[in-house]
C-alpha atoms as a PDB file:
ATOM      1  CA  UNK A   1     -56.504  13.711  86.203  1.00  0.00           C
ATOM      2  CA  UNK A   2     -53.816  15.164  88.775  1.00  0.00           C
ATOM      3  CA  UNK A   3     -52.030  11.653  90.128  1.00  0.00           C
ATOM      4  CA  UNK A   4     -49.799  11.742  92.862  1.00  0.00           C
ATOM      5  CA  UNK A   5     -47.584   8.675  93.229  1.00  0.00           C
ATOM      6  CA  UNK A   6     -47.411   7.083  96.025  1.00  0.00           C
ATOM      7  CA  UNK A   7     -43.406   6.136  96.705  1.00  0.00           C
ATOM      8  CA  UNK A   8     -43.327   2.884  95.940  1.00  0.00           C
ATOM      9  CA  UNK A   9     -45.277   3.500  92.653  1.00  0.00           C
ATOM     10  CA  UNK A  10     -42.857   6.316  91.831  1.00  0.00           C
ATOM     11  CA  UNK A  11     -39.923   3.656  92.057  1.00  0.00           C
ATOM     12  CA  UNK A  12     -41.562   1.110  90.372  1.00  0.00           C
ATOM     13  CA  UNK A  13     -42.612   3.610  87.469  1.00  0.00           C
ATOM     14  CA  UNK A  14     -38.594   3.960  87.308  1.00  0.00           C
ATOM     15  CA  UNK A  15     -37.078   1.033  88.868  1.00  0.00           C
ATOM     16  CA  UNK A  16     -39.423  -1.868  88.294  1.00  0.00           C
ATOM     17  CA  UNK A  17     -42.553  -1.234  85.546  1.00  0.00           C
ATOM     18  CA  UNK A  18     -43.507  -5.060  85.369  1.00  0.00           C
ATOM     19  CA  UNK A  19     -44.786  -4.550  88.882  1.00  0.00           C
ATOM     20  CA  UNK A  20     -47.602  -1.895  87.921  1.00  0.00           C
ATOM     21  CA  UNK A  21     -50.743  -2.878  86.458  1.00  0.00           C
ATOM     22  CA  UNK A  22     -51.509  -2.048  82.675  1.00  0.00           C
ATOM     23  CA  UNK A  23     -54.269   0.738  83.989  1.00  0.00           C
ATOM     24  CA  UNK A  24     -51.552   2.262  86.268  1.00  0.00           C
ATOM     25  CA  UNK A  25     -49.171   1.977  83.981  1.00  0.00           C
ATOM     26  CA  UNK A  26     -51.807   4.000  81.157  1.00  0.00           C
ATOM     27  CA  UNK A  27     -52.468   6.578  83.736  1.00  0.00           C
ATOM     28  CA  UNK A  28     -48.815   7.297  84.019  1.00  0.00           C
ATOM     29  CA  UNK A  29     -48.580   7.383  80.455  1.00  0.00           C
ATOM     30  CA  UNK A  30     -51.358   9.321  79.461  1.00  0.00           C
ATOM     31  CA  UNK A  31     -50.209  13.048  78.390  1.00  0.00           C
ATOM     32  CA  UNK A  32     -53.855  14.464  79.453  1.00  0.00           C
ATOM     33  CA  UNK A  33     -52.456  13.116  83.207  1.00  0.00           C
ATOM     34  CA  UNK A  34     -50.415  15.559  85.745  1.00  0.00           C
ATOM     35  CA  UNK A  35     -47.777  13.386  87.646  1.00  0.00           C
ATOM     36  CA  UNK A  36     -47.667  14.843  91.015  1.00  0.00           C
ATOM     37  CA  UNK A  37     -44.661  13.670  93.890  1.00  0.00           C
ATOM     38  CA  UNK A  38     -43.830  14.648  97.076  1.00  0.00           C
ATOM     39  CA  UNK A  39     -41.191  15.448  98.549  1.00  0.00           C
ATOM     40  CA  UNK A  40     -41.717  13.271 101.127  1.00  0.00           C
ATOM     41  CA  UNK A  41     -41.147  10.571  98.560  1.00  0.00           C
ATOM     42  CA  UNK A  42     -37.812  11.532  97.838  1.00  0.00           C
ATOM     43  CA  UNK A  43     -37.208  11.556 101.851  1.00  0.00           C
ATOM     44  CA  UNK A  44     -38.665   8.036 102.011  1.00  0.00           C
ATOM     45  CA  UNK A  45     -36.367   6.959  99.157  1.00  0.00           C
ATOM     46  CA  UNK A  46     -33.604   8.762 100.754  1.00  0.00           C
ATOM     47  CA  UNK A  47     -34.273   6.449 104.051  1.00  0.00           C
ATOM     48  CA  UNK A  48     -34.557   3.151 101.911  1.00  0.00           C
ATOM     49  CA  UNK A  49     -31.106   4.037  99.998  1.00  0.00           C
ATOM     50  CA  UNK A  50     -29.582   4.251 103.296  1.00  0.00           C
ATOM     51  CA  UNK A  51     -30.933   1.366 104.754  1.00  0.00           C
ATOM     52  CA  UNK A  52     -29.900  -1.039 102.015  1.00  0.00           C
ATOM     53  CA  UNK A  53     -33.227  -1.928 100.318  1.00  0.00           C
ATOM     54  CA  UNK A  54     -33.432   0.334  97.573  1.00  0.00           C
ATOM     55  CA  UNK A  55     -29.949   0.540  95.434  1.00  0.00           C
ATOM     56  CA  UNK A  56     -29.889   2.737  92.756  1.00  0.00           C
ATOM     57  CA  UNK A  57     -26.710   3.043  89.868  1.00  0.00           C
ATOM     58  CA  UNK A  58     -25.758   6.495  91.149  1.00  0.00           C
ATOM     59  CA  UNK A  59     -25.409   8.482  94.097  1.00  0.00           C
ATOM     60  CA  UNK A  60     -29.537   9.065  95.163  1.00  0.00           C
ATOM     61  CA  UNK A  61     -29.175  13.171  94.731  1.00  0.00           C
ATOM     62  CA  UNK A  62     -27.839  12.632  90.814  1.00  0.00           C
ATOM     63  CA  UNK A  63     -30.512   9.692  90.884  1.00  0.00           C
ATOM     64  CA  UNK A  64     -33.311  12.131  91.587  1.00  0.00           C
ATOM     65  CA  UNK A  65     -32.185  14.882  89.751  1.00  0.00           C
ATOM     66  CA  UNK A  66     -31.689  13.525  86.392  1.00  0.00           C
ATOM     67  CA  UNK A  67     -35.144  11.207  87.053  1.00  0.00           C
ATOM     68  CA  UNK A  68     -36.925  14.489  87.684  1.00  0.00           C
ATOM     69  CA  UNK A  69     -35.535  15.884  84.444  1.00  0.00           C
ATOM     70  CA  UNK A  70     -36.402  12.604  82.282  1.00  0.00           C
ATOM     71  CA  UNK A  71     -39.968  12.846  83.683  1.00  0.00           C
ATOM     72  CA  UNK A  72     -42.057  16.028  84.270  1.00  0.00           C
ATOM     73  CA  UNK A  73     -43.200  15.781  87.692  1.00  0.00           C
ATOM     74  CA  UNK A  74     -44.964  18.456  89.729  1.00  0.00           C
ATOM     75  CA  UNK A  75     -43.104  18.954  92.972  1.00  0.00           C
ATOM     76  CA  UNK A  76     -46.637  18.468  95.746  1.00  0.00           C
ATOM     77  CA  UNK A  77     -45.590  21.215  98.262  1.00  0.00           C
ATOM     78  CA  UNK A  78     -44.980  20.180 101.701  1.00  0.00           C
ATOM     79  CA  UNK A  79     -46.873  23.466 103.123  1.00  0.00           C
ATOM     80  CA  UNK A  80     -48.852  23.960 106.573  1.00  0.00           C
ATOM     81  CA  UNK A  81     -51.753  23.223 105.398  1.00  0.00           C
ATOM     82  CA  UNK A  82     -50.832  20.051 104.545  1.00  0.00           C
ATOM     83  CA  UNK A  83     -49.008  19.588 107.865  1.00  0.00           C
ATOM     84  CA  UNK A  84     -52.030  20.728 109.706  1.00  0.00           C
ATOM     85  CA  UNK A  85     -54.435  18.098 107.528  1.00  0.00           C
ATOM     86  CA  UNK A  86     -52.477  15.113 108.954  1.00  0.00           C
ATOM     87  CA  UNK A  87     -53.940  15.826 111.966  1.00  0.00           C
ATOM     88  CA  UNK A  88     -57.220  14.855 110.254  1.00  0.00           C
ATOM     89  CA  UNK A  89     -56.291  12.255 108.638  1.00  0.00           C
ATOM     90  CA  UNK A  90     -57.112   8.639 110.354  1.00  0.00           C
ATOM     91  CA  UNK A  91     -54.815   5.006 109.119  1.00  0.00           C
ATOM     92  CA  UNK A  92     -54.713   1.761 110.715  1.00  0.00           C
ATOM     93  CA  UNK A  93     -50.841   2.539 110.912  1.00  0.00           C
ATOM     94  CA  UNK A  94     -48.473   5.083 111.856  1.00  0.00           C
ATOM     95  CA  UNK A  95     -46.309   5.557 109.110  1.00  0.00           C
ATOM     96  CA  UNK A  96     -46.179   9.183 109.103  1.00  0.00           C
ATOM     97  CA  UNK A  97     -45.128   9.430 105.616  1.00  0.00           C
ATOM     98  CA  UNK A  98     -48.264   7.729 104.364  1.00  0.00           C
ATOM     99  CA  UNK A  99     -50.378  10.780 106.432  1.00  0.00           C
ATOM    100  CA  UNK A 100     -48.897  13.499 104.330  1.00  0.00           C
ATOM    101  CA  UNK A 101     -49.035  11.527 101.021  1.00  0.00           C
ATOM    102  CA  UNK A 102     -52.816  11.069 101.796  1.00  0.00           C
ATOM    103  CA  UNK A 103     -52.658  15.235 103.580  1.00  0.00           C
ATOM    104  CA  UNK A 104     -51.331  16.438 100.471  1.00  0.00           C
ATOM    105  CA  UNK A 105     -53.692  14.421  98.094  1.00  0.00           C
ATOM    106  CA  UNK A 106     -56.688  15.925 100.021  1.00  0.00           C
ATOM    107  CA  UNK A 107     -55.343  19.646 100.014  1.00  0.00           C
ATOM    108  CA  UNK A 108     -54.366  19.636  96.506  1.00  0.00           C
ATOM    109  CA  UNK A 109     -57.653  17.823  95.473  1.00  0.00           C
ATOM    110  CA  UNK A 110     -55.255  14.301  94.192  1.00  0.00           C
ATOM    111  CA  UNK A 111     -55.716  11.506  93.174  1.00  0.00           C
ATOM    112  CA  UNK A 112     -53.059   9.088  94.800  1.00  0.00           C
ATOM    113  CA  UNK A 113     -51.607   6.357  93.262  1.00  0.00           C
ATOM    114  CA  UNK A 114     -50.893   2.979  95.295  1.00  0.00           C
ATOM    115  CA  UNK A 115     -51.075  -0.563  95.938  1.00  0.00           C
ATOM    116  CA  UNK A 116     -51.042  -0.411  99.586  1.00  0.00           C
ATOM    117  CA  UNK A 117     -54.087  -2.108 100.328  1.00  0.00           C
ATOM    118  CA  UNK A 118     -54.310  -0.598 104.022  1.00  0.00           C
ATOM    119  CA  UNK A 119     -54.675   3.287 102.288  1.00  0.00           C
ATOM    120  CA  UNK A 120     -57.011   2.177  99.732  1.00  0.00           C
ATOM    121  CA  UNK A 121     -59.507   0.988 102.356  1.00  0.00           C
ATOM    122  CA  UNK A 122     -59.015   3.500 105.076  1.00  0.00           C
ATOM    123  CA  UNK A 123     -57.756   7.035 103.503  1.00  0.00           C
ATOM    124  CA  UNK A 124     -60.326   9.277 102.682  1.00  0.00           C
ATOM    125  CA  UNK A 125     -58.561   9.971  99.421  1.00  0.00           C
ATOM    126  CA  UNK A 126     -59.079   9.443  96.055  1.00  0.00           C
ATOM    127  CA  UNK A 127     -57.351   6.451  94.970  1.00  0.00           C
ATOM    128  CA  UNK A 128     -55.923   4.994  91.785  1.00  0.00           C
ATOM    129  CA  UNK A 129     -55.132   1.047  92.920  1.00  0.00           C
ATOM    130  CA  UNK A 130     -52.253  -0.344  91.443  1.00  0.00           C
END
């Protein structure tokens, strides 16, 4: 299965494990899996740093770089495709970060990983809830 992580899963996975469920946290685990993030993640993680409700031991570019060396993620490319599939793609909010998690899931045929209740029941995604 091709998972993409939704951010808050990604910093869980890394920050805060008890919080996933024991069939997220086997998914993760599982070597047959392909752990997929975006970018946008690391944006969105970039925003929380900076706002004071994510605070990490180390500067959040050394944070990210030796994370993404400890754990073999495939980098989901933020192409046009992807930018142009957020136009098709219909929440009950506006967070535009959650439109290209659910854009690139769709384009790269992903299955995205999340506890936000709100994308599980509107995204025309595959889902893996947390």
């Amino acid at each position: 299965m091709k998972l993409l992580l939704d951010t808050h899963i990604w910093l869980w996975s890394l920050l805060e494990p008890e919080r996933l469920s024991k069939r997220v946290t086997r998914a993760l685990e599982d070597v047959q899996n392909e752990l997929w993030l975006s970018p946008v993640s690391t944006w969105e993680l970039v925003i929380l740093v900076d706002k004071g409700r994510v605070v990490l031991d180390r500067a959040v570019d050394t944070w990210v770089s030796d994370n993404m060396k400890r754990i073999p993620f495939r980098e989901a490319p933020l192409t046009h495709e992807v930018a142009l599939e957020t136009h098709r793609v219909v929440l009950p909010h506006r967070d535009p970060a959650d439109k290209f998690l659910v854009a690139t899931a769709n384009i790269f045929d992903l299955t995205l990983v999340t506890a936000d209740k709100r994308l599980i029941a509107a995204a025309r995604v595959n889902t893996l809830a947390n």
